[in-house]
Structures are given as C-alpha cells and as structure tokens.
N, C-alpha and C. Protein backbone atom coordinates (compact mmCIF):
# COMPACT_ATOMS: atom_id res chain seq x y z
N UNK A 1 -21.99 29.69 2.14
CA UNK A 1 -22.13 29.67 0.69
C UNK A 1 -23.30 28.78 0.26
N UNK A 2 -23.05 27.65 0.95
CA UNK A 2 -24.39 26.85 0.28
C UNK A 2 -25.88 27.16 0.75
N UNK A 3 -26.08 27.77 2.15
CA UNK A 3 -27.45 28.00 2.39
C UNK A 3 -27.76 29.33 1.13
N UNK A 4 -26.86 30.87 0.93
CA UNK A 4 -26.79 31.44 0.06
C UNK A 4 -27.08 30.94 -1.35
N UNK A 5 -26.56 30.56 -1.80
CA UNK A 5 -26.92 29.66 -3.41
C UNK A 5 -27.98 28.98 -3.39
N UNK A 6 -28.57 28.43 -1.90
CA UNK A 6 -29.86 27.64 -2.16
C UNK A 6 -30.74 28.45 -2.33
N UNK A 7 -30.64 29.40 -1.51
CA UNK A 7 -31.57 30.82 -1.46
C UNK A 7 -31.91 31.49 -2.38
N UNK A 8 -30.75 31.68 -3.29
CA UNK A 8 -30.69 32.27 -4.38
C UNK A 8 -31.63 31.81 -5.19
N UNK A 9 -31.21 30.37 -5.17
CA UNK A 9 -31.86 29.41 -6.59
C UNK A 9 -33.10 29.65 -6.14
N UNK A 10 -33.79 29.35 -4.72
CA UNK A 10 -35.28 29.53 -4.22
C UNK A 10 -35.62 31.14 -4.84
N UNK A 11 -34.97 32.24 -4.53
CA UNK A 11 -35.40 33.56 -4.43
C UNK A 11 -35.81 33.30 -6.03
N UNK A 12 -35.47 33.35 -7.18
CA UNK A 12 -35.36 33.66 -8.32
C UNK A 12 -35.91 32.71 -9.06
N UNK A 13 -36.14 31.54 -9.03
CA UNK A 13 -36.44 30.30 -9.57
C UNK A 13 -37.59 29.79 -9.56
N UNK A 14 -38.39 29.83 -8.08
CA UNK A 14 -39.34 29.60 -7.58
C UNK A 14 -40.57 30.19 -8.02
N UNK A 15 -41.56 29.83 -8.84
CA UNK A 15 -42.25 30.49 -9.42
C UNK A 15 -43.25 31.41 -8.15
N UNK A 16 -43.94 32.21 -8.24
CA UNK A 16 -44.45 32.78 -7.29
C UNK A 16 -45.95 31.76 -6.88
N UNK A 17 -45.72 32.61 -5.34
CA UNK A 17 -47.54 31.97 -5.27
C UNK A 17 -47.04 29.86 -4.49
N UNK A 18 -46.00 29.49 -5.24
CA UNK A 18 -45.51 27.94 -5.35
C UNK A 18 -44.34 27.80 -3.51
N UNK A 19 -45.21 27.30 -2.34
CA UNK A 19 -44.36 27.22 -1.32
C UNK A 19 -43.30 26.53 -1.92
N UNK A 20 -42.26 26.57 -1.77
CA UNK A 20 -40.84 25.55 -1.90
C UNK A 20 -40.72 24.63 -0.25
N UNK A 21 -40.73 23.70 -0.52
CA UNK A 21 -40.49 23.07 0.55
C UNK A 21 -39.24 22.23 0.45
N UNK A 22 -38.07 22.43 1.36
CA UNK A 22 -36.88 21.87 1.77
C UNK A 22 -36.48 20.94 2.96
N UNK A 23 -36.12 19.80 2.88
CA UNK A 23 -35.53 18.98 3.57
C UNK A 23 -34.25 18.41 3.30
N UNK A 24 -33.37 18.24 3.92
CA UNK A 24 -32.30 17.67 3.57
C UNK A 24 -32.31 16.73 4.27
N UNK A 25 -31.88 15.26 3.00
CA UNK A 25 -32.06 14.02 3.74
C UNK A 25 -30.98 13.03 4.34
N UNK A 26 -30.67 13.96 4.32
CA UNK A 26 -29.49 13.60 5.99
C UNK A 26 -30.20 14.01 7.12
N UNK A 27 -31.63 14.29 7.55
CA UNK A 27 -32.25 14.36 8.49
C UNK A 27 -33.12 13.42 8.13
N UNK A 28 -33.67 13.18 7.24
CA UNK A 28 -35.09 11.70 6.81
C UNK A 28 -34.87 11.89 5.44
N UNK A 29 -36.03 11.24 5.23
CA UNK A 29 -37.01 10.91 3.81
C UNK A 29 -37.33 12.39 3.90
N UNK A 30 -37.44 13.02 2.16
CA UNK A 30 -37.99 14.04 1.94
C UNK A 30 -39.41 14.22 2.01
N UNK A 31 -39.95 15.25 2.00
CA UNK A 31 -41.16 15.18 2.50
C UNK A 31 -42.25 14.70 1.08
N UNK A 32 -41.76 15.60 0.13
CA UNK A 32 -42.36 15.38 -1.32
C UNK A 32 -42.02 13.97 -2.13
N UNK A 33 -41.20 13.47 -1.85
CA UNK A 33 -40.58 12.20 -2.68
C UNK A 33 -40.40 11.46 -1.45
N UNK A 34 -41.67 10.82 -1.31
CA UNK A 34 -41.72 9.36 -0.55
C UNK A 34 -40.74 8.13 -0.74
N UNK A 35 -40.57 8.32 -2.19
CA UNK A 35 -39.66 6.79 -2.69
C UNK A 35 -38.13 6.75 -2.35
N UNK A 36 -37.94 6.01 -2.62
CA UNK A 36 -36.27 5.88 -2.63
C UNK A 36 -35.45 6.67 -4.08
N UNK A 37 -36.34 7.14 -4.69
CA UNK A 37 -35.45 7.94 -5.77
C UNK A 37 -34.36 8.68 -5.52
N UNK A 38 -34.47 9.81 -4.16
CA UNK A 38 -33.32 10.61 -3.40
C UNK A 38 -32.50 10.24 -3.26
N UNK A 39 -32.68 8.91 -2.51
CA UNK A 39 -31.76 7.94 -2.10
C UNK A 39 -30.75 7.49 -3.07
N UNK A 40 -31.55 6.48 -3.77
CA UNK A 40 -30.80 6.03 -4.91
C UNK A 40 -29.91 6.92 -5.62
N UNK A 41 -30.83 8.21 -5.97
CA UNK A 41 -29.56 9.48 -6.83
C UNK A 41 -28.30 9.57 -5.55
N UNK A 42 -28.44 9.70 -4.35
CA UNK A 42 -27.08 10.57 -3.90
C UNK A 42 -26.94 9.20 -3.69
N UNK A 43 -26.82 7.86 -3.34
CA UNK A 43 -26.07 6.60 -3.12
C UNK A 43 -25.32 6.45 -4.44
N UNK A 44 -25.89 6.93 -5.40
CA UNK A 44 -25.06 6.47 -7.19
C UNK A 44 -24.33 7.73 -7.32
N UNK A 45 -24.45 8.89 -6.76
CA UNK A 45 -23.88 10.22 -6.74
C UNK A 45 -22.60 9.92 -6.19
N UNK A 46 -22.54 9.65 -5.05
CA UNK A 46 -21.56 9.18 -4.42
C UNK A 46 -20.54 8.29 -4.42
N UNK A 47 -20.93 6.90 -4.91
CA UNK A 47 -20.39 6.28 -5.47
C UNK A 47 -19.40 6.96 -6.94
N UNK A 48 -20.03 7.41 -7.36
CA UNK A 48 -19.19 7.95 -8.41
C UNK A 48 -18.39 9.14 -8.25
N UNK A 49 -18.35 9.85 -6.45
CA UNK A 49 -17.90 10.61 -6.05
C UNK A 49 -16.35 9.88 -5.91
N UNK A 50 -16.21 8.73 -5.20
CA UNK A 50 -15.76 7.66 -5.05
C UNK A 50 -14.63 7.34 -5.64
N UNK A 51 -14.73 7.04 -7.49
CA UNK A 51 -14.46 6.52 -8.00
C UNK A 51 -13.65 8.14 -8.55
N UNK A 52 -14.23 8.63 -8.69
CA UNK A 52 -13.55 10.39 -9.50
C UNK A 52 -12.44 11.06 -9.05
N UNK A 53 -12.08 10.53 -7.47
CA UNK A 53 -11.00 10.80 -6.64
C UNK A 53 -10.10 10.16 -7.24
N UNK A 54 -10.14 8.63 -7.63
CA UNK A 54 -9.59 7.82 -8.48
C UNK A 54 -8.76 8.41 -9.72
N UNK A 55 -9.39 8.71 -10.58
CA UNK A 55 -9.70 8.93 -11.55
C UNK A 55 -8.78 10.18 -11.97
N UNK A 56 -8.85 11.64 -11.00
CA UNK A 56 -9.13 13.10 -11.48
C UNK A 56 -7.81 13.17 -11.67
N UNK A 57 -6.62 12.56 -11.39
CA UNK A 57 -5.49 12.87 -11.84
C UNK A 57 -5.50 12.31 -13.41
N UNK A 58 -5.98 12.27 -14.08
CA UNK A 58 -5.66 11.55 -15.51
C UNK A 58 -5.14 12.93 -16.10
N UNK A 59 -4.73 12.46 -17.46
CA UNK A 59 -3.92 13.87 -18.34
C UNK A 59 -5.21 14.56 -18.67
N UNK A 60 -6.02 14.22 -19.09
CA UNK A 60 -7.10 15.08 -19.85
C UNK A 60 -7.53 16.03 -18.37
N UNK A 61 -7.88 15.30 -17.88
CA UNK A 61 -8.47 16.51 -16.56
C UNK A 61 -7.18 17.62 -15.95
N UNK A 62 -6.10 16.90 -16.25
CA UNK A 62 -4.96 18.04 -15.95
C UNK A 62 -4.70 18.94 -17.18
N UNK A 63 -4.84 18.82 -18.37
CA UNK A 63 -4.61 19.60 -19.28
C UNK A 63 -5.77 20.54 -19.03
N UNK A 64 -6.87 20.17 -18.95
CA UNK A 64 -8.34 21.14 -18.62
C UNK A 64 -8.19 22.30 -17.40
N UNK A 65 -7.56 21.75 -16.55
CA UNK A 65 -7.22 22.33 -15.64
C UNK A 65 -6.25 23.77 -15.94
N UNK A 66 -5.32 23.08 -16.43
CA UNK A 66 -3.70 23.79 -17.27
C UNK A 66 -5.15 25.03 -18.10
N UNK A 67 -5.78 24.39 -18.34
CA UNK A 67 -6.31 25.90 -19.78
C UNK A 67 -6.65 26.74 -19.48
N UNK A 68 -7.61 26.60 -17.97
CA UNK A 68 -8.34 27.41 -17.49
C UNK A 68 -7.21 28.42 -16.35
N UNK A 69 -6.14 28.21 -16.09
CA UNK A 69 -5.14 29.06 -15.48
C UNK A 69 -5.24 30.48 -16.34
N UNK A 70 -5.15 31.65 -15.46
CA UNK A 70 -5.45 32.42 -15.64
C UNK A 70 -6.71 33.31 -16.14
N UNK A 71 -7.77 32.58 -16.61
CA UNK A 71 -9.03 33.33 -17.42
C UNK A 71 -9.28 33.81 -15.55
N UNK A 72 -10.25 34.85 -15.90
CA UNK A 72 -11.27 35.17 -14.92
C UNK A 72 -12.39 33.97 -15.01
N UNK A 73 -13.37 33.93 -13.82
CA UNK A 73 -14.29 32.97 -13.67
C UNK A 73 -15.42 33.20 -14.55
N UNK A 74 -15.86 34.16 -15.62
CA UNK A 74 -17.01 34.09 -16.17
C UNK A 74 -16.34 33.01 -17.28
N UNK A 75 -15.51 33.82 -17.75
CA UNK A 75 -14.76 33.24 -18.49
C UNK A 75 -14.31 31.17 -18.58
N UNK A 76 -13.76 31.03 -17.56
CA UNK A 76 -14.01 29.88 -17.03
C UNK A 76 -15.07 28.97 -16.92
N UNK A 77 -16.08 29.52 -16.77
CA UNK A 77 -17.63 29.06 -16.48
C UNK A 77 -18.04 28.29 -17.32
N UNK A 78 -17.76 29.72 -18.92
CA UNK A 78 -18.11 29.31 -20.40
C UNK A 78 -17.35 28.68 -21.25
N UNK A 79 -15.69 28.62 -20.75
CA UNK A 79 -14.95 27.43 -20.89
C UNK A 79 -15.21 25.84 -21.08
N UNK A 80 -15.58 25.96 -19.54
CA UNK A 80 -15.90 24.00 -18.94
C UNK A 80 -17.49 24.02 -19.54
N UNK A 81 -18.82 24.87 -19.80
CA UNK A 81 -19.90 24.81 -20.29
C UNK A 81 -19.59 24.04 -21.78
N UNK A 82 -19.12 24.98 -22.79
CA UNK A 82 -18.70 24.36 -23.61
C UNK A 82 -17.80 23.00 -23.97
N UNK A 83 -16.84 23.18 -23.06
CA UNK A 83 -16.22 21.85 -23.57
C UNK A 83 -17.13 20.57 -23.10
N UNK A 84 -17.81 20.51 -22.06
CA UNK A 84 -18.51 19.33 -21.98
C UNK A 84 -19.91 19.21 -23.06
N UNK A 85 -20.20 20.42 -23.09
CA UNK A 85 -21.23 20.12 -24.14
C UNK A 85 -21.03 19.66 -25.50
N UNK A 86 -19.65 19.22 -26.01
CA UNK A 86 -19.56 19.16 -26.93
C UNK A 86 -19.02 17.13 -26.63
N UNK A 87 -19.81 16.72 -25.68
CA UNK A 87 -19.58 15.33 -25.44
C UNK A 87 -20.37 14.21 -25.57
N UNK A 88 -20.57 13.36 -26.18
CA UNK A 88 -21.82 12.55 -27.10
C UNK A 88 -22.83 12.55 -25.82
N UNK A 89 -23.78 12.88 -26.01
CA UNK A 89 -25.27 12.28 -25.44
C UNK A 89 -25.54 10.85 -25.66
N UNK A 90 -25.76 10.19 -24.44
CA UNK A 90 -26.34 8.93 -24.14
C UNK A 90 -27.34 8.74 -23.36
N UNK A 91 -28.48 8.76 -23.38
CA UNK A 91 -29.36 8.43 -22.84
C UNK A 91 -29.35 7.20 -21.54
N UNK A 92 -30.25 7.79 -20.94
CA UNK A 92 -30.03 7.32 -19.36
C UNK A 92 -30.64 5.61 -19.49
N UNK A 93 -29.26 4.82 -19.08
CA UNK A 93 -30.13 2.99 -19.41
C UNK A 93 -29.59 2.32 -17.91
N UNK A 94 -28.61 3.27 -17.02
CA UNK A 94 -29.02 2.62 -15.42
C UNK A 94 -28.76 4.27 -14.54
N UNK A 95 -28.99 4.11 -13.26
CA UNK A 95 -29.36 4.93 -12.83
C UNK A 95 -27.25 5.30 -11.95
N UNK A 96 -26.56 4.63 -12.87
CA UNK A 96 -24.89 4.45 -12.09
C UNK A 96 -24.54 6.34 -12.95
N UNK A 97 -24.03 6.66 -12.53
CA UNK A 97 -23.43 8.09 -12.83
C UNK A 97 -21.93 7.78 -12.86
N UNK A 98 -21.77 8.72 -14.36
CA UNK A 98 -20.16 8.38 -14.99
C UNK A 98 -19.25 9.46 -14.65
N UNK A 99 -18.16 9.19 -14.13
CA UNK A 99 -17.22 10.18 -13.65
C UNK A 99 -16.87 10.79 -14.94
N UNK A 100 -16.40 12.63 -14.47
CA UNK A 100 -15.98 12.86 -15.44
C UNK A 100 -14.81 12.07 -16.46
N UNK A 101 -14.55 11.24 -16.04
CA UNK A 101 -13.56 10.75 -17.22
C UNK A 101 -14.25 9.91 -17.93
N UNK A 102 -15.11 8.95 -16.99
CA UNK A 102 -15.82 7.60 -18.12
C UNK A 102 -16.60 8.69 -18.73
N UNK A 103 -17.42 9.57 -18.60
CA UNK A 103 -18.00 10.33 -19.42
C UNK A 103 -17.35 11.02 -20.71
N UNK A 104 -16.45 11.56 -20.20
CA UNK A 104 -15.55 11.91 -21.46
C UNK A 104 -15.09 10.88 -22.52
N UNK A 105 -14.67 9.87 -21.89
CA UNK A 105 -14.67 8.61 -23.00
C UNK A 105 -15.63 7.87 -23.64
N UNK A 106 -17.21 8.07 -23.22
CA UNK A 106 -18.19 7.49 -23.26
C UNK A 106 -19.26 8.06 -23.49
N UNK A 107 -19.30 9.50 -23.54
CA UNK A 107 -20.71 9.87 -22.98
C UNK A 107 -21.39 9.86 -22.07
N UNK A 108 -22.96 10.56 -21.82
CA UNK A 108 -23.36 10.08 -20.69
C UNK A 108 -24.45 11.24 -20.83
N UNK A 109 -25.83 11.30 -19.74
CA UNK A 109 -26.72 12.03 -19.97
C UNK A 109 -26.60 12.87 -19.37
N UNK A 110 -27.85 13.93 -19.13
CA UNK A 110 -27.88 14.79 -18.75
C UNK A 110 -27.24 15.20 -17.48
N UNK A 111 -27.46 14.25 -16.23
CA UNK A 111 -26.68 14.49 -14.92
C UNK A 111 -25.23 13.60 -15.31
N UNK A 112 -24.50 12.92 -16.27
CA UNK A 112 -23.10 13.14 -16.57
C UNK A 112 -22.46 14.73 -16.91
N UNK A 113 -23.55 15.43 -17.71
CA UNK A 113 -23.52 16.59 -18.26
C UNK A 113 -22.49 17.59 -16.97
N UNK A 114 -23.80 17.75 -16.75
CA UNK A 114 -24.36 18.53 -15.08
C UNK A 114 -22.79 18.30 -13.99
N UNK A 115 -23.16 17.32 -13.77
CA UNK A 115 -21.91 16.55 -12.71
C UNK A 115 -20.51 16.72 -12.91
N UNK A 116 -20.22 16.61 -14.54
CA UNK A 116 -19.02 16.86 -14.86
C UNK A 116 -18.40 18.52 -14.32
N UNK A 117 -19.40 19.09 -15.39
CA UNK A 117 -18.96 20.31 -15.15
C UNK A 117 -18.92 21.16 -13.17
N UNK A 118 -19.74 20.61 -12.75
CA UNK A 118 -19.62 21.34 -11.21
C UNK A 118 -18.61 20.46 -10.85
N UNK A 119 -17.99 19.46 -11.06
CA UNK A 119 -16.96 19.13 -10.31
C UNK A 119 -15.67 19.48 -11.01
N UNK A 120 -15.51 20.15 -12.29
CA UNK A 120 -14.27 20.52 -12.65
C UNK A 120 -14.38 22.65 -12.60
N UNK A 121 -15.52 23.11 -12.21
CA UNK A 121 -15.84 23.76 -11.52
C UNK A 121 -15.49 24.01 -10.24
N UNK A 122 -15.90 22.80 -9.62
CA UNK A 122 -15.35 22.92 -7.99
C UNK A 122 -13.26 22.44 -7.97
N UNK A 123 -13.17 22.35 -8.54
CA UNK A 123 -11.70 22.05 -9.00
C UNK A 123 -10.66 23.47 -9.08
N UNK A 124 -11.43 24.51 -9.26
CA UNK A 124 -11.27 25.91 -9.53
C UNK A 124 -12.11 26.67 -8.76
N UNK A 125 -12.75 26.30 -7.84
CA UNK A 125 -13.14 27.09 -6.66
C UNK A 125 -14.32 27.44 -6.73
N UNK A 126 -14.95 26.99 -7.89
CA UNK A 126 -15.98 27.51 -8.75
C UNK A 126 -17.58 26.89 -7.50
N UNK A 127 -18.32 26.94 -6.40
CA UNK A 127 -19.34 25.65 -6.77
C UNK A 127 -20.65 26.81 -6.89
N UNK A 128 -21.32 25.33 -6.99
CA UNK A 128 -22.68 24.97 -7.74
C UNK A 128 -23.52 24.01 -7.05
N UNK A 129 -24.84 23.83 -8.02
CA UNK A 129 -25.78 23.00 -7.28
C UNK A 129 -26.46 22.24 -9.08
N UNK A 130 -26.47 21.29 -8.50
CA UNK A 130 -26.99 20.08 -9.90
C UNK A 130 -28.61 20.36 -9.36
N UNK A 131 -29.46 21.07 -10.61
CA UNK A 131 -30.40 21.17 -10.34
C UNK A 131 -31.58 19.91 -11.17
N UNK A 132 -32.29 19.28 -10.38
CA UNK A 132 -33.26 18.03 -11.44
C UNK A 132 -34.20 19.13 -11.57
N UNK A 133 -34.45 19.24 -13.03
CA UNK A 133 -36.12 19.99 -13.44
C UNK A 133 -36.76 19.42 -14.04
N UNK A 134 -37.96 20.02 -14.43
CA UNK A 134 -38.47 19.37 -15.30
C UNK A 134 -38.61 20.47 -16.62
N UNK A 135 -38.67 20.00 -17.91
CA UNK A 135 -38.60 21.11 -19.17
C UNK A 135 -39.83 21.45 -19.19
N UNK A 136 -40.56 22.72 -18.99
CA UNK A 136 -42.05 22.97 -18.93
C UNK A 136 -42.59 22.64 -20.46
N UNK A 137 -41.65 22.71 -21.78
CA UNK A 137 -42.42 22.26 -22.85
C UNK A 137 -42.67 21.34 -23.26
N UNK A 138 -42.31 19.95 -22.82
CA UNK A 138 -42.43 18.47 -22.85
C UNK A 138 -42.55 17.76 -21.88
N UNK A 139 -42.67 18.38 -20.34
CA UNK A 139 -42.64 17.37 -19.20
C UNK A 139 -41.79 16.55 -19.12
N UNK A 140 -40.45 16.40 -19.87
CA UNK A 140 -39.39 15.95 -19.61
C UNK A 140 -38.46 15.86 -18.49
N UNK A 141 -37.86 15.05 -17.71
CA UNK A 141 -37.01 15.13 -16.55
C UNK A 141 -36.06 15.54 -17.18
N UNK A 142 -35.32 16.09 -16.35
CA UNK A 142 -33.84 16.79 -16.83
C UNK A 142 -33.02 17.63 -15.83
N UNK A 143 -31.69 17.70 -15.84
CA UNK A 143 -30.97 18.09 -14.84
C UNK A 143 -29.96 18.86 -15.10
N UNK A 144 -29.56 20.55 -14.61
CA UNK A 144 -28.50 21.23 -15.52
C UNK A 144 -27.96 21.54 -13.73
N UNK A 145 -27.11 22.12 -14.23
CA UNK A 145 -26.11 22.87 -13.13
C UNK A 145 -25.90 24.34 -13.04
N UNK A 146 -26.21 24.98 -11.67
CA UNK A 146 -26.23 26.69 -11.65
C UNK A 146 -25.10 26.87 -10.76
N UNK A 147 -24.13 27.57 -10.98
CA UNK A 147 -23.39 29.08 -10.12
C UNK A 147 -23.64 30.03 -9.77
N UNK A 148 -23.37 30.50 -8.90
CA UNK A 148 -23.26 32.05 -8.87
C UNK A 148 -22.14 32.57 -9.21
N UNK A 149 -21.46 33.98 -9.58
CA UNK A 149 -20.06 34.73 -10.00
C UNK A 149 -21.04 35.70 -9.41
N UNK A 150 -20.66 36.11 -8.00
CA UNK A 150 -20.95 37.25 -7.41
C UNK A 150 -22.14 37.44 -7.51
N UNK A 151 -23.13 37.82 -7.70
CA UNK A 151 -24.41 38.16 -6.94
C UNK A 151 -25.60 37.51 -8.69
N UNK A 152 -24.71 36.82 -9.51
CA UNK A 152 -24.99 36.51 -10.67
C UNK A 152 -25.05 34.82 -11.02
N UNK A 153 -26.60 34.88 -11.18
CA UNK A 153 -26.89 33.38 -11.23
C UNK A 153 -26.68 32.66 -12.48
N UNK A 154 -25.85 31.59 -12.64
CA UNK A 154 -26.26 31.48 -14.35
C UNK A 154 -26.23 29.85 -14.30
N UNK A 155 -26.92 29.40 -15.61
CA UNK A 155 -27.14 27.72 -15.81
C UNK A 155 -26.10 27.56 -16.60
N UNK A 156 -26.08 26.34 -16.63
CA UNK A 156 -25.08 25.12 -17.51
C UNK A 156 -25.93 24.07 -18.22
N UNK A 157 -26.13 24.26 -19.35
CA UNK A 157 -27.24 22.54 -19.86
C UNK A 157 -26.71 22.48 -20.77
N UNK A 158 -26.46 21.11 -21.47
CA UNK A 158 -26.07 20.55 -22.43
C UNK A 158 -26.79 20.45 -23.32
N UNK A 159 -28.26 20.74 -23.66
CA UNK A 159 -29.38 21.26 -24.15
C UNK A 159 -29.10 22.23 -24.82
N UNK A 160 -28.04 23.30 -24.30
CA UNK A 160 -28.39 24.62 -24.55
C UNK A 160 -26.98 25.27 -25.31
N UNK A 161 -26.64 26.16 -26.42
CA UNK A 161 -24.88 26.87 -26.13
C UNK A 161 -25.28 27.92 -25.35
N UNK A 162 -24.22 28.12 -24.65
CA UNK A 162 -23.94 29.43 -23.82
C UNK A 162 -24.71 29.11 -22.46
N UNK A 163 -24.53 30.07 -21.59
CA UNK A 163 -25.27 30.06 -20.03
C UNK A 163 -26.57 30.64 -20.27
N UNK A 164 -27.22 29.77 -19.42
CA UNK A 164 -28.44 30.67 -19.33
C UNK A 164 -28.62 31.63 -18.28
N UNK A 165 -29.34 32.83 -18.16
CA UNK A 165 -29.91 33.61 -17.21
C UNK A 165 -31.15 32.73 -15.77
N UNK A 166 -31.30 33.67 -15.13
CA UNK A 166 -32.16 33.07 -14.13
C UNK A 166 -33.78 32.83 -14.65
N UNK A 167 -33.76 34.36 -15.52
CA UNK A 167 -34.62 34.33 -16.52
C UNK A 167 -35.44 32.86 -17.01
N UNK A 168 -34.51 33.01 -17.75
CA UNK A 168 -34.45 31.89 -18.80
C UNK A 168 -34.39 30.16 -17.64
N UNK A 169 -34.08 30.31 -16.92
CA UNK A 169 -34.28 29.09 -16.17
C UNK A 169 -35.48 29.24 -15.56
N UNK A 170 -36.42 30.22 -15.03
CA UNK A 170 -37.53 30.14 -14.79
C UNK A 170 -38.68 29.97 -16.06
N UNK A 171 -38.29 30.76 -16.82
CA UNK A 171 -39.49 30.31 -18.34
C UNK A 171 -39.59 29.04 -18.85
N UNK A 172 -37.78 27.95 -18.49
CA UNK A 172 -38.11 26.74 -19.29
C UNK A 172 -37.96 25.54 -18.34
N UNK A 173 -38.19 25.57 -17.07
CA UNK A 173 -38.11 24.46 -16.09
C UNK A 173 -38.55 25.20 -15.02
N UNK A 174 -38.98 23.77 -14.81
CA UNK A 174 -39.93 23.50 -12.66
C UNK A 174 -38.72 23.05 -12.16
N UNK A 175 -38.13 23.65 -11.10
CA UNK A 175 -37.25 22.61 -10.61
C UNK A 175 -37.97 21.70 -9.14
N UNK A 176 -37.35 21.07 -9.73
CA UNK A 176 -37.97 19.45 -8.61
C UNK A 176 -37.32 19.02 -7.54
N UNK A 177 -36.21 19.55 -7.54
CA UNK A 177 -34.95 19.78 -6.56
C UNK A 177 -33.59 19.81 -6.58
N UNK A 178 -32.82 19.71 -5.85
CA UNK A 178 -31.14 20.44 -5.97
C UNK A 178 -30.57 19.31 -4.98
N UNK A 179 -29.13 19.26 -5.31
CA UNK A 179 -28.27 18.27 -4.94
C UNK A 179 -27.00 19.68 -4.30
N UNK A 180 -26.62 19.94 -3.25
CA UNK A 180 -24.89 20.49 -3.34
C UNK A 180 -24.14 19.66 -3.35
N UNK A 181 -22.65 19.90 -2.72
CA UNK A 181 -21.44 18.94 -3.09
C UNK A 181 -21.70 18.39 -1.51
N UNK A 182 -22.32 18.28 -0.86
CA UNK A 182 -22.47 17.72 -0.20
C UNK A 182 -23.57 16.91 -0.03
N UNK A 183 -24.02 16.68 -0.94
CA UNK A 183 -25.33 15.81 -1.47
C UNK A 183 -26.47 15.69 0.00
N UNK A 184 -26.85 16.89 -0.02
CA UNK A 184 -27.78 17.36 0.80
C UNK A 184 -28.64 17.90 -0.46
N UNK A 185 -30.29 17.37 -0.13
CA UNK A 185 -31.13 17.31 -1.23
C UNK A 185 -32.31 18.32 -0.41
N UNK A 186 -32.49 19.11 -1.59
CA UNK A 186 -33.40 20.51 -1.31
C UNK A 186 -34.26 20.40 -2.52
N UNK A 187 -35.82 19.77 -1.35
CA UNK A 187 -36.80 19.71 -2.67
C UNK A 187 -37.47 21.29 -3.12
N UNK A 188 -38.20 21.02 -3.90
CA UNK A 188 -38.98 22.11 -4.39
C UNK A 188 -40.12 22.09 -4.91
N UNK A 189 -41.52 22.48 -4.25
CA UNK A 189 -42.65 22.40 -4.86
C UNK A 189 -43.43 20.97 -4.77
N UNK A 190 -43.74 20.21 -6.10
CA UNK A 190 -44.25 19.05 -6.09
C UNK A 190 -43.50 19.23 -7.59
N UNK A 191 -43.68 17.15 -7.61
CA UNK A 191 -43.60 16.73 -8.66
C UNK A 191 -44.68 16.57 -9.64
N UNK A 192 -44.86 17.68 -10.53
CA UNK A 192 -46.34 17.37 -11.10
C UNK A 192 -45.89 17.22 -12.76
C-alpha cells in the first residue's frame, strides 16, 4: 500500500520534465535537505505519535469514531475533512506537533490540520500520506494530507472546503515531500 500511494502521489503530482528524487531516512540524510529539518519533523512527529496513544481514548475521539460507523469511505473522508477544518488556526510558534486532542482544544496549524485527520483516518482503515508543499501562488510552506478510495486520489487542506482532485493539487502546490505512518520521508524535486 504505501510504495502504491507513493507512486501514485509521484505518478500524478509530479510536474513533468521534474526528476522526483526519494530517500527514506531511515537509510541517511535525504539527499535534497541537507539540514536537520527531516529530522526534527519526524522526531516531533513522533513524539506526538507518543503522546496520541495516550490520549485517543478520550470521549470526543470516541464519539467521532461512533459517527462515522456505517457511512461508506468517500463519505467518511468528507466527514473527518470537514470536521477538522472547522478548528481554529494557529500559526506555527514551535516546531512540537499537537495531538489530535490538544489540537481540538487548542488549535493548531497546518500539519495539526493534516495529522489530525490521517490519524482519525487511519483509525477507520482509511491511510494516507501528510504531504509538505509549497502554495505555487505565494511561496508559502504548507502541508495537507492525500488518500486514495480505490484508484482515486484526493487532498485534505484546511485552506480549502471539500477535497481536492489530483488536478487541483498539481495547479496549486510543489510538493517538497511526504511523510507515511511510518514516518519514512519521500523527497521530491528541490526546494526552490
């Protein structure tokens, strides 16, 4: 599943002409991102992987759970899309990532966004990949989350209502690279 979905995201995403280059850094340092940025994201990724095990029994995440019984998965998708998007935006002031619950009580940015939803996603069988892009109309960093539902790619951004198409994720972001639930990091391109 996950080499598939990476593929996917590469096949469709990848602007043409643009090598994608992949490493996962559980073998080294990526090849494109010299710094410790990788690092730092899946060490704070994790950590808050950590803490969410903690956490995921609370009532709110079980009632969420309880709602989504029975829908089909598109259905589902646009469920958990919406309900997190409708959760205050806070701008990014350390680089610690809020479990879905401190997020729900708190807010949180774009990869709270992102994170929430693929893990109450993966809760329902659902996965995904937290993609970092960049917004091609502002050079903005930014990070949404893609699925597949059968041979059908779609985004999650808190930016946005509704899912986006693959389309539509290639017209409005570079992606810079991908995280799975196994926080194996698949760069893409350069950071320009």
């Amino acid at each position: 599943m996950r080499a598939f979905l990476t593929f996917l995201v590469f096949l469709v995403l990848t602007p043409v002409g643009v090598a994608a280059q992949t490493q996962d850094t559980t073998l080294g340092e990526p090849i494109l991102f010299g710094s410790d940025g990788i690092k730092k994201i899946r060490v704070s990724i994790a950590g808050m992987l950590d803490r969410f095990e903690q956490q995921k029994k609370t009532r709110v995440w079980k009632d969420t759970l309880k709602e989504l019984e029975g829908k089909q998965h598109a259905q589902q998708v646009r469920v958990i899309n919406d309900l997190f998007n409708k959760m205050s935006y806070v701008g990014e002031a350390t680089q610690h990532y809020a479990t879905p619950a401190e997020f729900i009580e708190a807010g949180g940015d774009c990869e709270e966004f992102a994170l929430s939803k693929l893990l109450l996603l993966r809760e329902i069988e659902i996965e995904g990949l937290l993609l970092f892009v960049k917004i091609r109309a502002t050079g903005q960093d930014h990070a949404i989350a893609v699925v597949t539902l059968g041979e059908t790619l779609l985004g999650l951004d808190n930016r946005r209502e509704g899912l986006l198409t693959p389309k539509e994720i290639k017209k409005e972001y570079q992606i810079l690279f991908a995280a799975d639930k196994h926080l194996s990091f698949f760069v893409f391109g350069s950071k320009q």
